[in-house]
N, C-alpha and C. Protein backbone atom coordinates (compact mmCIF):
# COMPACT_ATOMS: atom_id res chain seq x y z
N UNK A 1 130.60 96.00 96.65
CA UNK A 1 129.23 95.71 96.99
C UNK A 1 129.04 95.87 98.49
N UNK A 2 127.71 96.79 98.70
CA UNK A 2 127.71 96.93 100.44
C UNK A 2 126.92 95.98 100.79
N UNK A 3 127.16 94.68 101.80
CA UNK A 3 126.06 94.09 102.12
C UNK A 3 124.98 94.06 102.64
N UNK A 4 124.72 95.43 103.46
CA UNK A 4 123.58 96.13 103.72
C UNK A 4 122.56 96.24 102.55
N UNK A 5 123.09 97.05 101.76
CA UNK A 5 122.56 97.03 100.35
C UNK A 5 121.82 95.91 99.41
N UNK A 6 122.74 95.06 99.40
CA UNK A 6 122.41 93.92 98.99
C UNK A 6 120.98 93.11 100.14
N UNK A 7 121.58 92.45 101.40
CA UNK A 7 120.49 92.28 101.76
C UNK A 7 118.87 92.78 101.78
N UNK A 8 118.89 94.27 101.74
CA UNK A 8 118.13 95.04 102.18
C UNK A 8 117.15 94.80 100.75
N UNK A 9 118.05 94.88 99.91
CA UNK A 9 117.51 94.46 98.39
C UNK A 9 116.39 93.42 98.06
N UNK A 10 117.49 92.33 98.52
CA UNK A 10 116.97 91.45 98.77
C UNK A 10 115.57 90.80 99.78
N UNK A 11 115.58 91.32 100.44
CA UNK A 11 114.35 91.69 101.82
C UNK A 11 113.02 92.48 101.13
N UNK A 12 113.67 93.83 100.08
CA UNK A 12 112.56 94.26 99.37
C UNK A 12 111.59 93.53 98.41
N UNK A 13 112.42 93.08 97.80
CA UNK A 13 111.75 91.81 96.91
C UNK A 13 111.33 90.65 97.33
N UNK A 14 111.55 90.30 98.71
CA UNK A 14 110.66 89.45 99.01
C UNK A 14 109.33 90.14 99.39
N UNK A 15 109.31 91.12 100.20
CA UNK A 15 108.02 91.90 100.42
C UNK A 15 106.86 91.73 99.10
N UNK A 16 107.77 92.50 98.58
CA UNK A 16 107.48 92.73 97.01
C UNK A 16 106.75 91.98 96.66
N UNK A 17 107.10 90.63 96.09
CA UNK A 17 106.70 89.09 95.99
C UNK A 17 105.28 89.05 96.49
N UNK A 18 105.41 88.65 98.10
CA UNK A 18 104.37 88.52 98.62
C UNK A 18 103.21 89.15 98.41
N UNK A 19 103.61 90.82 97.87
CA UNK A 19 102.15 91.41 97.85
C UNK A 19 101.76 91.05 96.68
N UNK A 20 102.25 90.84 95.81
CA UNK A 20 101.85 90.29 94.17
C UNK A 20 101.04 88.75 94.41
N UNK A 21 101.52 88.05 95.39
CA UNK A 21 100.87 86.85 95.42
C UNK A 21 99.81 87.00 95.96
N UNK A 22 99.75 88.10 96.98
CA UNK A 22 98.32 88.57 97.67
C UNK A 22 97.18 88.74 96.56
N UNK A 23 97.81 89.50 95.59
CA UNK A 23 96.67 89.80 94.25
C UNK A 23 96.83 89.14 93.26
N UNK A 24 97.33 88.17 93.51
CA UNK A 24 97.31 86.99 92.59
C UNK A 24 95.81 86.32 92.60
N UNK A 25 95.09 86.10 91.15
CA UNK A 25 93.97 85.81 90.88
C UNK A 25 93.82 83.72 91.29
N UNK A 26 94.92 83.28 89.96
CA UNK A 26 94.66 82.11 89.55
C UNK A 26 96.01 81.54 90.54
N UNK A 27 95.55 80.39 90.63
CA UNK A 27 96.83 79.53 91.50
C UNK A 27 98.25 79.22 90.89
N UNK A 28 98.09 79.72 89.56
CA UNK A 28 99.58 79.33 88.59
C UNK A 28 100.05 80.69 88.93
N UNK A 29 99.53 81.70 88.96
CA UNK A 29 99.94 83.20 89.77
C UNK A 29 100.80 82.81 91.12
N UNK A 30 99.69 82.06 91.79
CA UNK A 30 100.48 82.28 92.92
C UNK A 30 101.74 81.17 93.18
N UNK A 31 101.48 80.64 92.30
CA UNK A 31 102.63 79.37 92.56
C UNK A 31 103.99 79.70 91.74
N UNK A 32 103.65 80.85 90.74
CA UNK A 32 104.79 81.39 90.42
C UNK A 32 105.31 82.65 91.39
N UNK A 33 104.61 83.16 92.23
CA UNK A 33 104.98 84.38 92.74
C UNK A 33 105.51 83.52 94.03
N UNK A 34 105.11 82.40 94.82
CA UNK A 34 105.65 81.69 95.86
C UNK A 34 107.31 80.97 95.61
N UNK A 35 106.83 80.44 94.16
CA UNK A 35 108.43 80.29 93.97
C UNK A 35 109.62 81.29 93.65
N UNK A 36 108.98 82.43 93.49
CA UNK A 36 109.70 83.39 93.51
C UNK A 36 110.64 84.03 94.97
N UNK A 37 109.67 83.97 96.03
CA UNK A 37 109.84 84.29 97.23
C UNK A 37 110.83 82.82 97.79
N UNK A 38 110.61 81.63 97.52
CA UNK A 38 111.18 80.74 98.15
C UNK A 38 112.49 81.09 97.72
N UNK A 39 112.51 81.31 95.99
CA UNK A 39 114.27 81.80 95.75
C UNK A 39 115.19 82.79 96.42
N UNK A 40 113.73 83.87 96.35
CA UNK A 40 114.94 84.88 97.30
C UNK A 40 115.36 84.26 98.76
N UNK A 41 114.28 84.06 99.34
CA UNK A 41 114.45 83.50 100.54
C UNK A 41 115.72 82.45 100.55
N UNK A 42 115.81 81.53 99.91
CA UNK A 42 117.11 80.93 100.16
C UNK A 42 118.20 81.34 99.24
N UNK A 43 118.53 82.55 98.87
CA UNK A 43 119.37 83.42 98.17
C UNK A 43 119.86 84.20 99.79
N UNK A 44 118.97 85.18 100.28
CA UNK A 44 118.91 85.69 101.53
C UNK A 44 119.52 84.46 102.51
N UNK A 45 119.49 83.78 102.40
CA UNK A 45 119.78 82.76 103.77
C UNK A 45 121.58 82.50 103.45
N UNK A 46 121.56 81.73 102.16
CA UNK A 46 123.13 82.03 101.24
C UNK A 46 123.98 83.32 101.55
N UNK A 47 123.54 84.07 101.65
CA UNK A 47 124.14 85.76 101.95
C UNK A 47 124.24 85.16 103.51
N UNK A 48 123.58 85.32 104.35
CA UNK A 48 123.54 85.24 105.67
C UNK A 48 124.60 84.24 106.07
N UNK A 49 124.11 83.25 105.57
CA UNK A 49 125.05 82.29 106.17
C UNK A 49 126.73 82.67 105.54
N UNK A 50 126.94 83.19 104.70
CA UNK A 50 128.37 83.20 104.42
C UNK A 50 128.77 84.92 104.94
N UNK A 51 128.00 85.95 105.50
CA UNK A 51 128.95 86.61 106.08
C UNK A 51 128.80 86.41 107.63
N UNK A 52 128.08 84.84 108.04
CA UNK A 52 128.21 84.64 110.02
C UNK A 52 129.16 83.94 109.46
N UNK A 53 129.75 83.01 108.62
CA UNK A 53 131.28 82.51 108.55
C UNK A 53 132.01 83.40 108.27
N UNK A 54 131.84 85.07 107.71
CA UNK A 54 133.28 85.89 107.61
C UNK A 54 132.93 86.76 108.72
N UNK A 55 132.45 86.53 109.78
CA UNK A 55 132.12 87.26 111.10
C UNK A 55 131.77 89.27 110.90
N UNK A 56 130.78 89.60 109.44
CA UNK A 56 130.96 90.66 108.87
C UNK A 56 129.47 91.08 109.62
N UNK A 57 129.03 90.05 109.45
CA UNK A 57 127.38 90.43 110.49
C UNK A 57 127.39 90.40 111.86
N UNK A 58 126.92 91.21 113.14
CA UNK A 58 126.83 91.60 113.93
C UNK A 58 125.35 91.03 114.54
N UNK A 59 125.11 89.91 115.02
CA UNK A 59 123.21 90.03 115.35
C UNK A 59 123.18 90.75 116.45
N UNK A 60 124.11 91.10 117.32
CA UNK A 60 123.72 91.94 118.26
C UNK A 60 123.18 92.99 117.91
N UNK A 61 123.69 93.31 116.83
CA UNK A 61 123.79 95.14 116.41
C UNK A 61 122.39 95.02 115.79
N UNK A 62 120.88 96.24 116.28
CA UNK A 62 119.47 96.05 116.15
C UNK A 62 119.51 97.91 115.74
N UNK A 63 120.98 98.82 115.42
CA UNK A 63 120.33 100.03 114.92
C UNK A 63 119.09 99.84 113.75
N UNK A 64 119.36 99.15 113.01
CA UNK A 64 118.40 99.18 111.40
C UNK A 64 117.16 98.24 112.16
N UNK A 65 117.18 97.74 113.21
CA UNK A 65 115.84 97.33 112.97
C UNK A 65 115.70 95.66 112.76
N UNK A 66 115.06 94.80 113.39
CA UNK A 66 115.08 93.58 112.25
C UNK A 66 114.78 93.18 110.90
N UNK A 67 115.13 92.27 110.27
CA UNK A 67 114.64 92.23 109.35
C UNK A 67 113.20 91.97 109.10
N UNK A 68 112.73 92.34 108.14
CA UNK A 68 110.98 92.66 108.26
C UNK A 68 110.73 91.98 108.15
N UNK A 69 110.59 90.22 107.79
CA UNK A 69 109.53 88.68 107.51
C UNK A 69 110.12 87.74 108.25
């Protein structure tokens, strides 16, 4: 598994998320599409935090860009 990959994945689907909640009509829409985003979001944070303990992430390193949210 590349963790680029994975994160990046992960980052898409939160985007993702958000725009669905944007066109979300009724509030059970959006309260399912928010809890959706809160999962990835602390799925994404889980990833993060366990490769700054295997020192595999670099924050210096800004080739790709930040992450987009």
């Amino acid at each position: 598994m590349d963790p680029e990959k994975i994160m990046a994945g992960i980052s898409n689907e939160v985007l993702t998320s958000l725009k669905n909640m944007e066109k979300a009509k009724t509030p059970e829409e959006k309260l399912t599409h928010s809890k959706t985003v809160k999962n990835l979001c602390e799925s994404l944070g889980v990833f993060l935090n366990l490769l700054s303990d295997m020192d595999l992430y670099d924050d210096d390193d800004d080739d790709d860009g930040p992450i987009p949210f």
